[in-house]
C-alpha atoms as a PDB file:
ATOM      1  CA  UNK A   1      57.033 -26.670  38.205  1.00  0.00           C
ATOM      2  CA  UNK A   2      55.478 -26.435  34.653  1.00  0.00           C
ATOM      3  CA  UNK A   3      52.120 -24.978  36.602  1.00  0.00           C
ATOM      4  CA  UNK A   4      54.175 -21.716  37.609  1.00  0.00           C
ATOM      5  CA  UNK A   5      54.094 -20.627  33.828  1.00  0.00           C
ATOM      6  CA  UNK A   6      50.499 -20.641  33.570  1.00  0.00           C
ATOM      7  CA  UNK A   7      47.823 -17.867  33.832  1.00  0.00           C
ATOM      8  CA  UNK A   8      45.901 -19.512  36.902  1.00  0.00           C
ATOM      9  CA  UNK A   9      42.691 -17.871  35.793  1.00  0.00           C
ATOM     10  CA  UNK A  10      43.309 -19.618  32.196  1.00  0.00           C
ATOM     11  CA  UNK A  11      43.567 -22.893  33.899  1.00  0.00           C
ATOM     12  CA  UNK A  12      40.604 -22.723  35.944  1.00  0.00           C
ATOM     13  CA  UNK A  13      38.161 -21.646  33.475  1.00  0.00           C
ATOM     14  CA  UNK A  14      37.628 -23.871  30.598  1.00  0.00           C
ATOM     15  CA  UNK A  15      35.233 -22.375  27.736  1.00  0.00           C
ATOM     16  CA  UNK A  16      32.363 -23.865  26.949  1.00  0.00           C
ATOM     17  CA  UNK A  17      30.318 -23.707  23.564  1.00  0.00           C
ATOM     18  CA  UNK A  18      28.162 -20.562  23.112  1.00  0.00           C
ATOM     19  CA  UNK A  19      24.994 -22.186  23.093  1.00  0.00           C
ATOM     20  CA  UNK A  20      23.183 -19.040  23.123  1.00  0.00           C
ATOM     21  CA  UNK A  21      24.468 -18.662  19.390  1.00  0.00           C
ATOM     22  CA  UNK A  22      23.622 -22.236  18.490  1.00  0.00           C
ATOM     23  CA  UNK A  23      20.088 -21.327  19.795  1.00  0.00           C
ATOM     24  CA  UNK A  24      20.350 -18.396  17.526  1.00  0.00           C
ATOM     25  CA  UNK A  25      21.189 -19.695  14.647  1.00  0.00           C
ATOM     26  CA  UNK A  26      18.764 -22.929  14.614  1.00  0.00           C
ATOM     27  CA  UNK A  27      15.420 -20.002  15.301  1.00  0.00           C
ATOM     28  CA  UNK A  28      17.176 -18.177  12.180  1.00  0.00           C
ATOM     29  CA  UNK A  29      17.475 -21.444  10.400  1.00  0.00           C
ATOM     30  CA  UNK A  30      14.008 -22.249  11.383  1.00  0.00           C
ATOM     31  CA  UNK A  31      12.805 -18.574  10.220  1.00  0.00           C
ATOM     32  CA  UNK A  32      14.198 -19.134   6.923  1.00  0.00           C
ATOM     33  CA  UNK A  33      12.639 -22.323   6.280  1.00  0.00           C
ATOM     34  CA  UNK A  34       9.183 -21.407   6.740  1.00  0.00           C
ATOM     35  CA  UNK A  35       9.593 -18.183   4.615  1.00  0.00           C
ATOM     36  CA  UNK A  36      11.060 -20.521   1.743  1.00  0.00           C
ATOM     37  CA  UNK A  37       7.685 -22.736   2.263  1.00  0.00           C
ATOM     38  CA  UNK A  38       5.894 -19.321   2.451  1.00  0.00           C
ATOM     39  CA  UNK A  39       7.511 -17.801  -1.282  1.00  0.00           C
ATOM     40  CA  UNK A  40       7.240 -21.852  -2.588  1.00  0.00           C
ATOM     41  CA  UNK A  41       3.590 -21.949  -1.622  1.00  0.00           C
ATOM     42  CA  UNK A  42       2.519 -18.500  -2.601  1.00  0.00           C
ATOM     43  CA  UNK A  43       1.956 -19.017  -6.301  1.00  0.00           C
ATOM     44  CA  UNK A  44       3.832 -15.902  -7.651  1.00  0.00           C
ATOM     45  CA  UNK A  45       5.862 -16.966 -10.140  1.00  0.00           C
ATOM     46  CA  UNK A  46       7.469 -12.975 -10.537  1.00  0.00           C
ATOM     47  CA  UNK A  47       9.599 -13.612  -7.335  1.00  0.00           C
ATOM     48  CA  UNK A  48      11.558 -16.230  -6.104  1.00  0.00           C
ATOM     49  CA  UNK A  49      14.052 -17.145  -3.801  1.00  0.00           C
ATOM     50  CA  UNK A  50      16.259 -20.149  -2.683  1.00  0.00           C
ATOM     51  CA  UNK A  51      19.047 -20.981  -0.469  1.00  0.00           C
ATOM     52  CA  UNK A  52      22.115 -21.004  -2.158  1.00  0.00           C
ATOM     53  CA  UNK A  53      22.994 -24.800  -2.061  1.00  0.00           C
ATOM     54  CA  UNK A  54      23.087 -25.997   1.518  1.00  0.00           C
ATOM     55  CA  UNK A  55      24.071 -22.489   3.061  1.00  0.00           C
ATOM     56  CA  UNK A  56      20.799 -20.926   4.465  1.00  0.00           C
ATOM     57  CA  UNK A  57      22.088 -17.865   5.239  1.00  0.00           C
ATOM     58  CA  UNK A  58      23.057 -16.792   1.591  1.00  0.00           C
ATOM     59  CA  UNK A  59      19.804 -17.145  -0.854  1.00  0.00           C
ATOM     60  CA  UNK A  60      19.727 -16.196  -4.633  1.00  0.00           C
ATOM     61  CA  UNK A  61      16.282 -14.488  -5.497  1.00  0.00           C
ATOM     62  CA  UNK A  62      14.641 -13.239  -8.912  1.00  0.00           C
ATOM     63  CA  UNK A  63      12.315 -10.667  -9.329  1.00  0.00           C
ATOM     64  CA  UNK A  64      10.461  -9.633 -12.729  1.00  0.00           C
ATOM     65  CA  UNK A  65      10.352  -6.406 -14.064  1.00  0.00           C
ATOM     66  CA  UNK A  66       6.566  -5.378 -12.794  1.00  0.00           C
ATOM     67  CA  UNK A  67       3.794  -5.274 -15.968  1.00  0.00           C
ATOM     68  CA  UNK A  68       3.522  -1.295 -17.442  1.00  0.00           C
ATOM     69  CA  UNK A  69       6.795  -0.273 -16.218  1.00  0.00           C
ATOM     70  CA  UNK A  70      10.472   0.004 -18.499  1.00  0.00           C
ATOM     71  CA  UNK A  71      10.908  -3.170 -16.483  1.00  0.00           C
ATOM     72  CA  UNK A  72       8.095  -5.341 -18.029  1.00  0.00           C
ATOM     73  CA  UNK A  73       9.925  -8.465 -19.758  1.00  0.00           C
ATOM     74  CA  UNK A  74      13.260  -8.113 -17.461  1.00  0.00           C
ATOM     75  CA  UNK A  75      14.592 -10.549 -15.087  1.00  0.00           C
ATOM     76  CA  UNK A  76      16.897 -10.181 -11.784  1.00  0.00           C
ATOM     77  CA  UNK A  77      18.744 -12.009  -9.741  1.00  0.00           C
ATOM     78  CA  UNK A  78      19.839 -10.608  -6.411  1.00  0.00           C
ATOM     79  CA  UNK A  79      21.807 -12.125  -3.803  1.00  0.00           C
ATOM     80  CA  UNK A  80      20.422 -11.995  -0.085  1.00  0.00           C
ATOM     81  CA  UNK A  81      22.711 -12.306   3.121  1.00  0.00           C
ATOM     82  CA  UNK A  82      21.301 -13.257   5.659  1.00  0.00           C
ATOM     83  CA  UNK A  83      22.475 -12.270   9.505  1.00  0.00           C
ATOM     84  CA  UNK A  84      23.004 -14.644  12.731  1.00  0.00           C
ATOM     85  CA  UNK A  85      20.398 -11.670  14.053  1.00  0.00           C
ATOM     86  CA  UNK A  86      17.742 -12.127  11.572  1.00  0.00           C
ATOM     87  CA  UNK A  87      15.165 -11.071  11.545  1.00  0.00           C
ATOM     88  CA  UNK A  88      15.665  -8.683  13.951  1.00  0.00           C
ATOM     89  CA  UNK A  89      18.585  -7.445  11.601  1.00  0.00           C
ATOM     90  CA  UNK A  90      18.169  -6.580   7.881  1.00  0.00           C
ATOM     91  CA  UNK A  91      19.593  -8.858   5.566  1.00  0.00           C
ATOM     92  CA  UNK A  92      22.163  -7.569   2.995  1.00  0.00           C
ATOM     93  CA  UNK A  93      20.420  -7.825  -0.556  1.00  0.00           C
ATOM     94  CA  UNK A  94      22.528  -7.088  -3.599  1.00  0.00           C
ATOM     95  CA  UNK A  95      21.585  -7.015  -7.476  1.00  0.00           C
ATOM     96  CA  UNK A  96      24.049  -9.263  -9.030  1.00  0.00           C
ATOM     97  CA  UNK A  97      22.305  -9.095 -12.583  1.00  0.00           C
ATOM     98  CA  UNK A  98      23.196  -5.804 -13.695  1.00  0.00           C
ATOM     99  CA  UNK A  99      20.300  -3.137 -13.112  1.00  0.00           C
ATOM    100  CA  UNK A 100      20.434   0.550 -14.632  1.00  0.00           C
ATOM    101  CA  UNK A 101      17.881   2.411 -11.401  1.00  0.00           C
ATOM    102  CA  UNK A 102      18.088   5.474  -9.815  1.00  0.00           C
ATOM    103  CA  UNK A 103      18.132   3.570  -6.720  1.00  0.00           C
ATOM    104  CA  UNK A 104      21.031   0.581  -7.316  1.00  0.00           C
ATOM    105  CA  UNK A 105      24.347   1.659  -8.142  1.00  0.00           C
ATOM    106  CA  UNK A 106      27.294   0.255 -10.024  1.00  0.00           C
ATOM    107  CA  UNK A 107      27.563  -2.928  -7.926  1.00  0.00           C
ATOM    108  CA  UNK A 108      24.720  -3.928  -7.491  1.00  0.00           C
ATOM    109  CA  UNK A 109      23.782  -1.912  -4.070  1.00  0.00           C
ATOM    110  CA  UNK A 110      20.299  -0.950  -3.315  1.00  0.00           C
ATOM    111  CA  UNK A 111      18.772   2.027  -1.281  1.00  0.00           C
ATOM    112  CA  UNK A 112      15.617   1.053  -0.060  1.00  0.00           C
ATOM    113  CA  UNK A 113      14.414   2.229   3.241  1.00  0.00           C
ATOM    114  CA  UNK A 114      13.002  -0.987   4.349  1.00  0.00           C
ATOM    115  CA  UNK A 115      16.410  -2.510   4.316  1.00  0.00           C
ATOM    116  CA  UNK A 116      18.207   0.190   6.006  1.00  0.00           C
ATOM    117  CA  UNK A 117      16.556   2.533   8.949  1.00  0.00           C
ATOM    118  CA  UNK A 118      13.081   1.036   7.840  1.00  0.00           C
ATOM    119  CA  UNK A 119      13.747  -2.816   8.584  1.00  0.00           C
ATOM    120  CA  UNK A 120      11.085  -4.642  10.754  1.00  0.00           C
ATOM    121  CA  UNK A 121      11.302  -8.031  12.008  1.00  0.00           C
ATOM    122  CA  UNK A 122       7.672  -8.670  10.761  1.00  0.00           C
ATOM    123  CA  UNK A 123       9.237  -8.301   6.971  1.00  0.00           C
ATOM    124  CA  UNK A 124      10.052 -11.779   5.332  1.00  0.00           C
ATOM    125  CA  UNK A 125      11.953 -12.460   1.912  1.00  0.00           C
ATOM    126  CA  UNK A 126       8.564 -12.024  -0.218  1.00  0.00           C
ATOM    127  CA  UNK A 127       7.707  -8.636   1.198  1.00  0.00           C
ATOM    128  CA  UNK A 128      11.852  -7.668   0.426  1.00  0.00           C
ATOM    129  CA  UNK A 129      11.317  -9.050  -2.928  1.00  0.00           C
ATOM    130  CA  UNK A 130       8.279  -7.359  -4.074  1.00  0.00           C
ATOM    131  CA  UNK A 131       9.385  -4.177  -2.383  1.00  0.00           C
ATOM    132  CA  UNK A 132      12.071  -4.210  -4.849  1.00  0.00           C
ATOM    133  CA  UNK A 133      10.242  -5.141  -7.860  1.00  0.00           C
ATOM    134  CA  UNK A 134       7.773  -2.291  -6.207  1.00  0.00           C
ATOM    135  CA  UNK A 135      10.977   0.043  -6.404  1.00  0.00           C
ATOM    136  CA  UNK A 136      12.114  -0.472 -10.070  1.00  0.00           C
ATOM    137  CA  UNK A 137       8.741   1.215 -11.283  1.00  0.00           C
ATOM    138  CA  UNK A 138       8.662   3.494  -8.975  1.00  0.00           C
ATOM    139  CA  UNK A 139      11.857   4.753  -8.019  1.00  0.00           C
ATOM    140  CA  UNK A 140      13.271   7.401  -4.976  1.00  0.00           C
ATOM    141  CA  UNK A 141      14.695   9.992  -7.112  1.00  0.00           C
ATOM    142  CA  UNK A 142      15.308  12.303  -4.403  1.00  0.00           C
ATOM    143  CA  UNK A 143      18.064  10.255  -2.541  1.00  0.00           C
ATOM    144  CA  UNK A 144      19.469   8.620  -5.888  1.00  0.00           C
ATOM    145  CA  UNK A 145      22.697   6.143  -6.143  1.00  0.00           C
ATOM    146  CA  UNK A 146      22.536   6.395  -9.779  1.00  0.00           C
ATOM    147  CA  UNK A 147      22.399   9.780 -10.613  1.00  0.00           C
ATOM    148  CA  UNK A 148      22.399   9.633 -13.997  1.00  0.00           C
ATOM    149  CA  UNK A 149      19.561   6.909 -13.793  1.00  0.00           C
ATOM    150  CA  UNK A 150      17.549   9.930 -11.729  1.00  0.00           C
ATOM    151  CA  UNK A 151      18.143  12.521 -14.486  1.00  0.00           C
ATOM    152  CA  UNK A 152      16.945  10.304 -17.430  1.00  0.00           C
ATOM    153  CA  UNK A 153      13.480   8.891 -15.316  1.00  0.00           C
ATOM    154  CA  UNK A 154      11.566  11.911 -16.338  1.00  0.00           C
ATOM    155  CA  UNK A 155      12.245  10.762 -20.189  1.00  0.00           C
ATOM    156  CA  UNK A 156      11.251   7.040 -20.550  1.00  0.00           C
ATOM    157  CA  UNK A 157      11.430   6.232 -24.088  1.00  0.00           C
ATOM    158  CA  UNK A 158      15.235   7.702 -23.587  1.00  0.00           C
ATOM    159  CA  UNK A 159      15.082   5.850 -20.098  1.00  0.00           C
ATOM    160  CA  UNK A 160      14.178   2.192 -21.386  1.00  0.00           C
ATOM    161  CA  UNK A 161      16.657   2.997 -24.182  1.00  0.00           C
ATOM    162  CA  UNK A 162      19.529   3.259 -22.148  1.00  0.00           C
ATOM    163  CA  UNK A 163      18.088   0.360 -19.621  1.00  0.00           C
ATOM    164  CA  UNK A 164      17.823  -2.334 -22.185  1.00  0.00           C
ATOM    165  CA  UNK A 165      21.050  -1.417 -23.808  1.00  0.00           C
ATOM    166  CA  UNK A 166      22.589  -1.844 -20.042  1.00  0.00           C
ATOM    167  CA  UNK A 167      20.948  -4.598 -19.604  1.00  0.00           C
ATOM    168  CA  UNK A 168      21.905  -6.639 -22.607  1.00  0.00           C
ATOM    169  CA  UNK A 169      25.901  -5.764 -22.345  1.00  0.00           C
ATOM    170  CA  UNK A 170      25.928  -6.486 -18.392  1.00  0.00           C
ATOM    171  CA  UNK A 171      23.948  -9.536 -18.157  1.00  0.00           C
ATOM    172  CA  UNK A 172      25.148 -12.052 -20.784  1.00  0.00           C
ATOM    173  CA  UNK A 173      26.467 -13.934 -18.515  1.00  0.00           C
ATOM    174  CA  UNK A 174      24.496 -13.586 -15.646  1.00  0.00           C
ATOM    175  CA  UNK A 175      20.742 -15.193 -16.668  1.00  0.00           C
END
């Protein structure tokens, strides 16, 4: 009698593990290993990036402030996210040391092409990492986040001013 209170088509089909995403997820895994043996062989000591503890998904990268620029001398730490579609699908990459740019706002968010409309799956964690070194010198002031960042560019004595002041009360904590 107990059987005539049940959905028959929930009875009959039982679900099985999604092994598709399994599949997924160890070729992202994978992926993400040989791009951290790619940055850990490549010499450059300007970027880095590792997985964050045992989650591969989430890494914590650094990036220098390129040589000749306002950013000479400064160090970054971002925090990259990566999706169960990678690399087909962007990761998320987010400043979490404090970083006065036209181009990164108030928490930390970037605009960068390359991570937005611009993504490729033939870019790796080095190329997303010196792309954003690449941006700090040379900024998109035409579609700022920070436009007050924007306005001062033109002026860099007034520019690295305000930077290093930004940076020293945001980042105690942080390096």
């Amino acid at each position: 009698m107990a059987s005539q209170n049940r959905d028959p088509a929930a009875s009959t089909t039982r679900k099985e593990p999604n092994s598709t995403t399994a599949k997924d997820n160890h070729s992202v895994t994978k992926r993400l290993q040989q791009e951290l043996m790619v940055l850990l062989s490549s010499g450059d000591n300007r970027v880095s990036a590792f997985p964050d503890g045992d989650n591969v998904f989430k890494w914590i990268g650094t990036i220098e402030g390129a040589p000749g620029t306002v950013y000479d001398g400064l160090r970054f730490k971002l925090v990259l996210q990566f999706p169960s579609g990678y690399p087909y699908q962007a990761p998320s990459v987010k400043f979490d040391t404090g970083c006065f740019h036209p181009n990164v706002d108030e928490r930390g968010n970037i605009c960068l092409d390359i991570l937005k409309e611009k993504w490729s799956a033939l870019y790796d964690v080095r190329t997303i990492l010196l792309s954003i070194q690449s941006l700090l010198g040379e900024p998109n002031n035409d579609s700022p986040l920070n436009s007050y960042a924007a306005e001062l560019w033109s002026d860099q004595e007034a520019y690295k001013k305000h930077l290093l002041e930004h940076y020293a009360k945001n980042n105690k904590k942080k390096l």
